[in-house]
N, C-alpha and C. Protein backbone atom coordinates (compact mmCIF):
# COMPACT_ATOMS: atom_id res chain seq x y z
N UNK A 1 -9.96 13.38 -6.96
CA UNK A 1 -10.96 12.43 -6.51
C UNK A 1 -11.05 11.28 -7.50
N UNK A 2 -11.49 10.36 -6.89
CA UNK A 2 -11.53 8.97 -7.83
C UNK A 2 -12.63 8.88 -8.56
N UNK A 3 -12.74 8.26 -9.08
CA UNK A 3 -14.15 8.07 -10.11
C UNK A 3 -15.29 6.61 -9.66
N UNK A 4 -16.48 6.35 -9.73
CA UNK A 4 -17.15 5.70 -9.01
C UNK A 4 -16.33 4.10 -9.21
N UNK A 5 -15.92 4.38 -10.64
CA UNK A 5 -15.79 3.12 -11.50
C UNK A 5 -14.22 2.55 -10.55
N UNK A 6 -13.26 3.88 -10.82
CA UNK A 6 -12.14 3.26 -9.70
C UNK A 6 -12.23 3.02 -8.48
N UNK A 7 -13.27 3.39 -7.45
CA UNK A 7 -13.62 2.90 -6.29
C UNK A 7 -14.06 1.20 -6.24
N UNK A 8 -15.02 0.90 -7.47
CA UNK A 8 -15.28 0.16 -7.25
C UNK A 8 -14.26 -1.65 -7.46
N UNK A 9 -13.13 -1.17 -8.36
CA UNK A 9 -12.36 -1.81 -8.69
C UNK A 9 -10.78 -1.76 -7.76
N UNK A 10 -10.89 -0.43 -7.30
CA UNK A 10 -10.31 -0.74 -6.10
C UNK A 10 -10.13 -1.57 -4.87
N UNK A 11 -11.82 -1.59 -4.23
CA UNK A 11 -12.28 -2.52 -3.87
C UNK A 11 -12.04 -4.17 -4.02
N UNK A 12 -12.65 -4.15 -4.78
CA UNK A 12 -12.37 -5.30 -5.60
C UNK A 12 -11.06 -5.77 -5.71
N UNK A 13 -9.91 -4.95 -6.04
CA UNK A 13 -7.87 -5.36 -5.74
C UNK A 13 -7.96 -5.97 -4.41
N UNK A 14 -8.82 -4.78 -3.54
CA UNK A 14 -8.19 -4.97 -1.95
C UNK A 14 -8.55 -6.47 -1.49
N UNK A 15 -10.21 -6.72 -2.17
CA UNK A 15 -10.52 -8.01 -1.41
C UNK A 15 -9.49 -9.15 -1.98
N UNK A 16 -9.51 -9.18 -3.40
CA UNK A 16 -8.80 -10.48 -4.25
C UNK A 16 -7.31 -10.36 -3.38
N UNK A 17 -6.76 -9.21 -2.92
CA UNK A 17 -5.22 -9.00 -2.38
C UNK A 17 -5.16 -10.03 -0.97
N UNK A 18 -6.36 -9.69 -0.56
CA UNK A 18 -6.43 -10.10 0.87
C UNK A 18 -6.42 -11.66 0.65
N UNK A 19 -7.32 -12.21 -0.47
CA UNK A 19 -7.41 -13.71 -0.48
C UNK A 19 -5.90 -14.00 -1.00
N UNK A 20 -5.36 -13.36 -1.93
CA UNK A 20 -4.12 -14.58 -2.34
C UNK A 20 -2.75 -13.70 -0.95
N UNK A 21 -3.53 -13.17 -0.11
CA UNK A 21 -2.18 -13.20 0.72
C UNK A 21 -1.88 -14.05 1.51
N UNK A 22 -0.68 -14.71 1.48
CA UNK A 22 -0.58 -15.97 2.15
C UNK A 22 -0.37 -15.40 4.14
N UNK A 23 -0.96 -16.05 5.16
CA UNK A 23 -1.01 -15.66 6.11
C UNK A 23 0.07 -16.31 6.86
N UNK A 24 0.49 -15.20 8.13
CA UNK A 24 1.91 -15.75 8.86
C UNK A 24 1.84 -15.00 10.55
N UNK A 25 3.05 -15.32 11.03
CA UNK A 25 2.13 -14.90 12.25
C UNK A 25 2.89 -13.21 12.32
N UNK A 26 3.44 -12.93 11.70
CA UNK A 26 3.96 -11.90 11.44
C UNK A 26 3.41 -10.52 10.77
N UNK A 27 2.37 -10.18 11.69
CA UNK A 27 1.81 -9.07 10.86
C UNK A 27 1.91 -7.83 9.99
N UNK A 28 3.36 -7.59 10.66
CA UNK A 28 3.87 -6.40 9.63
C UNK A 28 4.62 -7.62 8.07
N UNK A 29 4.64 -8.72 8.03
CA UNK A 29 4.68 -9.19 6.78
C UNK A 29 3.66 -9.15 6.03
N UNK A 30 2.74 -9.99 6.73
CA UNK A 30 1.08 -9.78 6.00
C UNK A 30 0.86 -8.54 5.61
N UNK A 31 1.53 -7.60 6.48
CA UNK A 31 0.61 -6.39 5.70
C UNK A 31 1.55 -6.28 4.16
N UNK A 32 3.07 -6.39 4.00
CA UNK A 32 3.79 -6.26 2.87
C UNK A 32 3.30 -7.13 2.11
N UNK A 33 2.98 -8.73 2.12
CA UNK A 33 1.95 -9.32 1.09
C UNK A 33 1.05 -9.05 0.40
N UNK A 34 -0.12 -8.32 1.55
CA UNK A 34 -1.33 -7.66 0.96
C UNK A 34 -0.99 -6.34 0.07
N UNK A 35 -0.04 -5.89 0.49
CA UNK A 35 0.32 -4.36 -0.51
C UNK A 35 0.91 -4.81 -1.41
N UNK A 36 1.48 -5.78 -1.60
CA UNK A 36 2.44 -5.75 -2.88
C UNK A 36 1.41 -6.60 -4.15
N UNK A 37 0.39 -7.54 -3.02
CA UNK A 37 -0.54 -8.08 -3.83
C UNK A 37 -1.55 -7.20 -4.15
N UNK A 38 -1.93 -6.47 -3.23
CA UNK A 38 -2.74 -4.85 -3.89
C UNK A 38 -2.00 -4.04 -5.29
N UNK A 39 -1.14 -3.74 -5.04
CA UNK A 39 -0.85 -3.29 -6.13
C UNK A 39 -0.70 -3.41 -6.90
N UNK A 40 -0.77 -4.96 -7.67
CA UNK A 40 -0.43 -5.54 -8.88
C UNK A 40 -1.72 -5.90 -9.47
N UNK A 41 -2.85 -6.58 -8.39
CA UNK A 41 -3.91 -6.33 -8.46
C UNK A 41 -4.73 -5.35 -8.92
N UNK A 42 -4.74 -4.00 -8.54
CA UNK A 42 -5.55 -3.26 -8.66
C UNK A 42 -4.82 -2.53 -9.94
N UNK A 43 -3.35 -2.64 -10.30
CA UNK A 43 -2.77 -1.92 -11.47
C UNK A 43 -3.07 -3.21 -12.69
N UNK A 44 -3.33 -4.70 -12.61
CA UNK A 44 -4.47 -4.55 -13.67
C UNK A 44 -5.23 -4.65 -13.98
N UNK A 45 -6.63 -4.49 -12.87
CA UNK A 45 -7.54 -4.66 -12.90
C UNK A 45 -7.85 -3.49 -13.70
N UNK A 46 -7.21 -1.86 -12.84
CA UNK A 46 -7.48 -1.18 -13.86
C UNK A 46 -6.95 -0.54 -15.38
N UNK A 47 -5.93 -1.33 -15.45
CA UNK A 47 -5.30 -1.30 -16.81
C UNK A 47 -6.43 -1.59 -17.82
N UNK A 48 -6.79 -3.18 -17.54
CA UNK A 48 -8.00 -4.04 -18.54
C UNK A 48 -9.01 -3.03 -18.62
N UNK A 49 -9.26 -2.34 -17.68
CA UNK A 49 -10.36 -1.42 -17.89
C UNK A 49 -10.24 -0.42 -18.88
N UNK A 50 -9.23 0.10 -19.22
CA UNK A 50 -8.50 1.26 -19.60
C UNK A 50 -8.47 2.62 -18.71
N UNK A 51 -8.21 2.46 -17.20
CA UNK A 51 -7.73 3.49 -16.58
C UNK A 51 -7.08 3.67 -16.22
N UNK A 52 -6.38 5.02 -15.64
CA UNK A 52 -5.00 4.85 -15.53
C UNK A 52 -4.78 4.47 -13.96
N UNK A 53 -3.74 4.47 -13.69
CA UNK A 53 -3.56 3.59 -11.98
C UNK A 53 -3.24 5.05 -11.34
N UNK A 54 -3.74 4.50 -9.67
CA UNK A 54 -4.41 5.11 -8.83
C UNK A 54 -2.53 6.25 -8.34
N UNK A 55 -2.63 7.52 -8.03
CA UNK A 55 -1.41 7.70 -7.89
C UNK A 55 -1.72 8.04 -6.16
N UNK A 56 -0.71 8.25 -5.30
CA UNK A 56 -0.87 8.30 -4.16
C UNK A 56 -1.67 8.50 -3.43
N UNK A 57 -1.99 9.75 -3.93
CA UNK A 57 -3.97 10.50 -2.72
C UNK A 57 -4.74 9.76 -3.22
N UNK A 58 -4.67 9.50 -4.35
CA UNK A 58 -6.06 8.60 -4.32
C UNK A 58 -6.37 7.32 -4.41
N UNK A 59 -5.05 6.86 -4.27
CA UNK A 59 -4.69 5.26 -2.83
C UNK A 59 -5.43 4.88 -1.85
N UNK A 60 -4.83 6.27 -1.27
CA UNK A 60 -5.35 6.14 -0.26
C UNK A 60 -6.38 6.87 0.06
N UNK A 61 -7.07 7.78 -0.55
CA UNK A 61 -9.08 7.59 -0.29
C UNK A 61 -9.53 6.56 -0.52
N UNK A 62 -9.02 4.99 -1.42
CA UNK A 62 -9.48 4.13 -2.55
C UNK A 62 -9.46 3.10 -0.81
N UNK A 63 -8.15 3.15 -0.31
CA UNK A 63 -7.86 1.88 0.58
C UNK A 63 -8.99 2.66 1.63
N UNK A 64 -8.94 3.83 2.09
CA UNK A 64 -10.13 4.05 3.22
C UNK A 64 -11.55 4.03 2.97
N UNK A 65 -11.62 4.26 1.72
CA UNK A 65 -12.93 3.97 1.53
C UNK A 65 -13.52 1.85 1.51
N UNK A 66 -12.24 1.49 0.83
CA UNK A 66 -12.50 -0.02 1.23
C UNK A 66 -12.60 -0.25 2.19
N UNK A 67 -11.65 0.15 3.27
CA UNK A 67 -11.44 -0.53 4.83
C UNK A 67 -11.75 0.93 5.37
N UNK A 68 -12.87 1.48 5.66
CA UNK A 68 -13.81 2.49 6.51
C UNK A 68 -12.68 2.49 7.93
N UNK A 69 -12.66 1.16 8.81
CA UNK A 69 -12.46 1.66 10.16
C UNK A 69 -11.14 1.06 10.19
N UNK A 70 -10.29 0.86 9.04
CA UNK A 70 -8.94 0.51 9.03
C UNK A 70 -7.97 1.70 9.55
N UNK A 71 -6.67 1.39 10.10
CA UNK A 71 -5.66 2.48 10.82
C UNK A 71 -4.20 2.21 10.22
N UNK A 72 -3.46 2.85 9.97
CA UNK A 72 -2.51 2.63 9.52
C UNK A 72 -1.76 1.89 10.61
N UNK A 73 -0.79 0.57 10.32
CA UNK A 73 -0.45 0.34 11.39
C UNK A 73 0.90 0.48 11.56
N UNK A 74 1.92 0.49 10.43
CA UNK A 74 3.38 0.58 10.40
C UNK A 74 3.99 0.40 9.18
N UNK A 75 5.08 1.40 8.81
CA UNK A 75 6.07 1.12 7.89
C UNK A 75 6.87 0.34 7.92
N UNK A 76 7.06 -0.45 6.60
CA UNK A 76 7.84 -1.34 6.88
C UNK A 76 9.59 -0.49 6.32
N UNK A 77 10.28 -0.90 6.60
CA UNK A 77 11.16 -0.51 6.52
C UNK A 77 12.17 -1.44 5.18
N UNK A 78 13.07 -0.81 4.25
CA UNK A 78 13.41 -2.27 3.80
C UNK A 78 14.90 -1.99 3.56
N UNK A 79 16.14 -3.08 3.91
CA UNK A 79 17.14 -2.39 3.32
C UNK A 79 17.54 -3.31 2.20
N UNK A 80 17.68 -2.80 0.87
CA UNK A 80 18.52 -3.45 0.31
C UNK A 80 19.50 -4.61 0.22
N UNK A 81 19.38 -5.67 -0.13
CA UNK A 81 20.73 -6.95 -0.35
C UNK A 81 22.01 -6.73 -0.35
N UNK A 82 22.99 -6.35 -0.14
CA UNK A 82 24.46 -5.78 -0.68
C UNK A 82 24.60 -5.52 -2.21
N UNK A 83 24.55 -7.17 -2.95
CA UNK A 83 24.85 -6.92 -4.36
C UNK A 83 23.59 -5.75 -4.98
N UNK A 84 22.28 -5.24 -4.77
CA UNK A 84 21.44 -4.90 -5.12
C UNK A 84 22.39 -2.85 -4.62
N UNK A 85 23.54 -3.07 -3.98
CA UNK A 85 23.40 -1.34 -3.77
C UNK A 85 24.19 -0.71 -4.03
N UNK A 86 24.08 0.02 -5.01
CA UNK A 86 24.90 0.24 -6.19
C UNK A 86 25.11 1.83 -6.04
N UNK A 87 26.05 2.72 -5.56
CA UNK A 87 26.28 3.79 -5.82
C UNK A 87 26.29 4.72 -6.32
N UNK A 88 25.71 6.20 -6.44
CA UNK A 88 25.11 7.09 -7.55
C UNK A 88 25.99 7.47 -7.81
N UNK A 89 26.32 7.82 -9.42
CA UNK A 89 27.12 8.41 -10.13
C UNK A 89 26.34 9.46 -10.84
N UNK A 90 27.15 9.82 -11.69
CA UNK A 90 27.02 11.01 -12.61
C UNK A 90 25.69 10.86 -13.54
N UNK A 91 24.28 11.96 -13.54
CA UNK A 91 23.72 11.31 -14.08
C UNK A 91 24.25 10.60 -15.69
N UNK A 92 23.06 10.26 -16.70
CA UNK A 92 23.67 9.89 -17.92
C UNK A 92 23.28 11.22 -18.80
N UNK A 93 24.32 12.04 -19.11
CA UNK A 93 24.35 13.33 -20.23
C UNK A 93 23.60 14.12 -19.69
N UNK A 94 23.83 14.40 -18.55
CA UNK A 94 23.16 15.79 -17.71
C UNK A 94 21.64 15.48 -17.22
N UNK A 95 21.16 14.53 -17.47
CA UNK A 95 19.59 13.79 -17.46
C UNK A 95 19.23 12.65 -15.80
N UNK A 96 18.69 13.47 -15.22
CA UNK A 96 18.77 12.50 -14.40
C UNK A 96 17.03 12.71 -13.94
N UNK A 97 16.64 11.50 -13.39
CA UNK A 97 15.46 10.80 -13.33
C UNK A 97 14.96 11.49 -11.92
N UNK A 98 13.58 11.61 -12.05
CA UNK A 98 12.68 12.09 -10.33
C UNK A 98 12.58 10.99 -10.10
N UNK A 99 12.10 10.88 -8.55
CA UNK A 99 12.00 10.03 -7.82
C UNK A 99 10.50 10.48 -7.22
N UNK A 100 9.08 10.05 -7.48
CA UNK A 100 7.73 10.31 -6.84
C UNK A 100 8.00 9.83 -5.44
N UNK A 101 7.59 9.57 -4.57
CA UNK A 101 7.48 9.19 -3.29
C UNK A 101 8.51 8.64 -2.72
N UNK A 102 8.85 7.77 -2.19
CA UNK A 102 9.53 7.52 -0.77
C UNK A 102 10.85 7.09 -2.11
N UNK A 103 12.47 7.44 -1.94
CA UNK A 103 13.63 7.04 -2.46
C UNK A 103 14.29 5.91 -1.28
N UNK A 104 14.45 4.92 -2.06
CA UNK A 104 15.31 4.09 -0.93
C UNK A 104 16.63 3.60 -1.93
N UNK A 105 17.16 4.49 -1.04
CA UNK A 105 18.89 4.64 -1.13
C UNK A 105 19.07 5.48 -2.41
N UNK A 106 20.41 4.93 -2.85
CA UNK A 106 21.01 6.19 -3.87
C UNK A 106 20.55 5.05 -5.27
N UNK A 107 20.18 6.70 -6.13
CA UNK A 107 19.86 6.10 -7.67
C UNK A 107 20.61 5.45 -7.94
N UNK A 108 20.69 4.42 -8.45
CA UNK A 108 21.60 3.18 -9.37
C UNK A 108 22.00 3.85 -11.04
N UNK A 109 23.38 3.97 -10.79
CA UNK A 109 24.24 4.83 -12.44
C UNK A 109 23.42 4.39 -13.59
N UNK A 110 22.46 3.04 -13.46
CA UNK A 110 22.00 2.38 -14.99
C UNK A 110 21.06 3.14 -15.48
N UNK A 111 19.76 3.56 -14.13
CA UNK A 111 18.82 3.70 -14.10
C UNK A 111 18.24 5.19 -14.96
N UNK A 112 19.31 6.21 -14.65
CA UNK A 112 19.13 7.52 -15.63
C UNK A 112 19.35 7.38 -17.19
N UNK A 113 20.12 6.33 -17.04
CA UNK A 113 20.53 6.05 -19.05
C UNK A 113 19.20 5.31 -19.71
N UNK A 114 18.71 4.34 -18.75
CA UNK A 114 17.49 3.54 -19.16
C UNK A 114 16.33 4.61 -19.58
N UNK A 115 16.33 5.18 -18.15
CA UNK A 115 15.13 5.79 -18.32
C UNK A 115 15.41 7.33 -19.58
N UNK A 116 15.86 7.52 -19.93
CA UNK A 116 16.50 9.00 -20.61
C UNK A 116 16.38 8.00 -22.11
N UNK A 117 17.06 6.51 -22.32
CA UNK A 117 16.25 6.00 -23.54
C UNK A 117 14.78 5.94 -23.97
N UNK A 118 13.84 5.35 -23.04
CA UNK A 118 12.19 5.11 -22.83
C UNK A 118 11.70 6.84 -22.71
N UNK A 119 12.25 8.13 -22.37
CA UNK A 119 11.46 9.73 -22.60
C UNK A 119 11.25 9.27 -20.74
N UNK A 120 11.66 8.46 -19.87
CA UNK A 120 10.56 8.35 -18.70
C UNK A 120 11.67 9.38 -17.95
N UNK A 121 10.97 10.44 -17.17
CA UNK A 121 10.92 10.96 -16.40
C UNK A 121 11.36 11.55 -15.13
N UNK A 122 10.08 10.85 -14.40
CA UNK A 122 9.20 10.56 -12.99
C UNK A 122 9.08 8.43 -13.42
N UNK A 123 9.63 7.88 -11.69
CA UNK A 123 9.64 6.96 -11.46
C UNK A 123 9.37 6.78 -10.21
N UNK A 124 8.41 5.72 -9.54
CA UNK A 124 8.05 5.34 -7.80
C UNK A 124 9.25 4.08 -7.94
N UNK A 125 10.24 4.25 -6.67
CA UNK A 125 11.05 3.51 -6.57
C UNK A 125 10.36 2.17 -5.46
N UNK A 126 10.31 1.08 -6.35
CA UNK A 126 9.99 -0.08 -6.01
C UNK A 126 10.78 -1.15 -5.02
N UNK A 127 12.07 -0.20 -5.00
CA UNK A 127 13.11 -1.30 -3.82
C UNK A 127 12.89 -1.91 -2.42
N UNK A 128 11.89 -1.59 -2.26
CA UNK A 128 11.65 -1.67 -0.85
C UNK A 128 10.46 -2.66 -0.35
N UNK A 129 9.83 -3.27 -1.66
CA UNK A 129 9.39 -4.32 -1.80
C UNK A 129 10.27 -5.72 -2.46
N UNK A 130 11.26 -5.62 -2.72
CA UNK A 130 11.61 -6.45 -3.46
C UNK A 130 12.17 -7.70 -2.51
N UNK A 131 12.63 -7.73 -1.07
CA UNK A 131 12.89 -8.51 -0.74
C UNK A 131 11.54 -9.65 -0.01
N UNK A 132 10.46 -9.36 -0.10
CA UNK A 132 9.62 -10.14 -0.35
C UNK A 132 8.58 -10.67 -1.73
N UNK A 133 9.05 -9.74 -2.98
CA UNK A 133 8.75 -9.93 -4.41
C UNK A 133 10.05 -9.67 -5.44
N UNK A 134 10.84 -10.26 -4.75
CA UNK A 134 11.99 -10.05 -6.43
C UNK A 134 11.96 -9.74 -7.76
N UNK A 135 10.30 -10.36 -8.26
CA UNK A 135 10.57 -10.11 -9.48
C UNK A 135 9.72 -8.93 -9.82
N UNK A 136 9.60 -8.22 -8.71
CA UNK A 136 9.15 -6.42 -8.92
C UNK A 136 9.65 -5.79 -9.40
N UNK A 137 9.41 -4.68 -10.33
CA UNK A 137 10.61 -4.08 -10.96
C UNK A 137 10.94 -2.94 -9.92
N UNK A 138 12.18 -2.70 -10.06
CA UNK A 138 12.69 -1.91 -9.34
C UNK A 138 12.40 -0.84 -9.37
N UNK A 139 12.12 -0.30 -10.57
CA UNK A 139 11.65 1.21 -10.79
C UNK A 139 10.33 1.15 -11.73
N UNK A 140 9.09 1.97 -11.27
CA UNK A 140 8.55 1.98 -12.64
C UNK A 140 7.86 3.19 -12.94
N UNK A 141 7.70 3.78 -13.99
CA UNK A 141 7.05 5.04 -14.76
C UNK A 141 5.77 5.20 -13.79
N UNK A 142 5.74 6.84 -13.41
CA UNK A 142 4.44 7.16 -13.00
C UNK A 142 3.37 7.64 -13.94
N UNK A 143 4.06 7.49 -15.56
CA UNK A 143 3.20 8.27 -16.63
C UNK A 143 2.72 7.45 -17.32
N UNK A 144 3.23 6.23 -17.27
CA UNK A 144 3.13 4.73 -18.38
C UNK A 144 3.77 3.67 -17.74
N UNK A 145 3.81 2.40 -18.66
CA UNK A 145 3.58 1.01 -18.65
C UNK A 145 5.40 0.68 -18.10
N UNK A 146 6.33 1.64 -18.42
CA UNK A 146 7.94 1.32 -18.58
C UNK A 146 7.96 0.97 -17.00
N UNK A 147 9.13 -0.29 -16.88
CA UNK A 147 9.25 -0.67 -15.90
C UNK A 147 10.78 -0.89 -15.51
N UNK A 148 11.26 -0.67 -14.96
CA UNK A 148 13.48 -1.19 -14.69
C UNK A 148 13.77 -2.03 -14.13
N UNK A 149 14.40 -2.85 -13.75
CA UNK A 149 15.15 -3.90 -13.45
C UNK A 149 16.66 -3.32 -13.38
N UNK A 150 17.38 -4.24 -12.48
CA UNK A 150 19.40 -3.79 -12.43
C UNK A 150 19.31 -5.02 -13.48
N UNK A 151 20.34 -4.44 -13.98
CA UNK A 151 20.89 -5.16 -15.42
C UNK A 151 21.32 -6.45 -14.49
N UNK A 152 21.43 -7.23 -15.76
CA UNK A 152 21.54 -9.01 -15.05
C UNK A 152 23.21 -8.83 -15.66
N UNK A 153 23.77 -9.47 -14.17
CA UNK A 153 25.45 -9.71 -13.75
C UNK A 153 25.60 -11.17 -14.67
């Protein structure tokens, strides 16, 4: 369960998300605006606070309790760029990385060596926003601040 303090700052992501989402007539975009602007939002609203960010269940008590008579309306689906899809290999030295919630596509060979440097883990794979926020990181820590990027070509 959430705490009064993260409800209320939750809140607070969802409305500020809603204002800087730019509107289109495309509603399953709007909704990827508002989430991607939710989430950056509300991860630092409650960072500054010093709490830790909201992990899935309690997302989503946080988003229903904001939007009471809201319905889920659709997944967006996302595929990858070509140059962005990079084939899984071997992890790096027997170490290979979790994946928390939804995996889109195959781990990228960089991503187990990165993360096996930083101690990280557990990672929510971020790919599936990126073709409407590029400069999202691709992967980031469900335990801490570490974030991945594909190495620059």
């Amino acid at each position: 369960m959430i705490s009064k303090d993260q409800s209320i700052i939750t809140q607070v992501a969802a409305k500020i998300a809603a204002d800087l989402t730019p509107k289109s007539d495309d509603v399953l975009i709007n909704i990827a605006n508002w989430a991607i602007a939710f989430d950056a939002t509300a991860e630092a609203l409650l960072e500054k606070h010093g709490m830790t960010i909201l992990g899935d269940e309690e997302l989503n008590v946080a988003v229903a309790t904001a939007f009471p008579n809201s319905t889920p309306v659709a997944t967006v689906q996302y595929k990858a760029p070509a140059w962005a899809q990079e084939q899984a290999t071997a992890p790096a030295q027997g170490f290979t990385v979790r994946i928390k919630g939804t995996q889109h596509g195959p781990i990228p060979e960089w991503l187990n060596g990165e993360c096996a440097k930083k101690g990280v883990t557990e990672v929510w794979d971020n790919r599936d926003g990126l073709n409407v926020n590029p400069k999202r990181p691709w992967f980031k820590s469900t335990s801490g601040n570490d974030a991945f990027w594909a190495p620059r070509k």
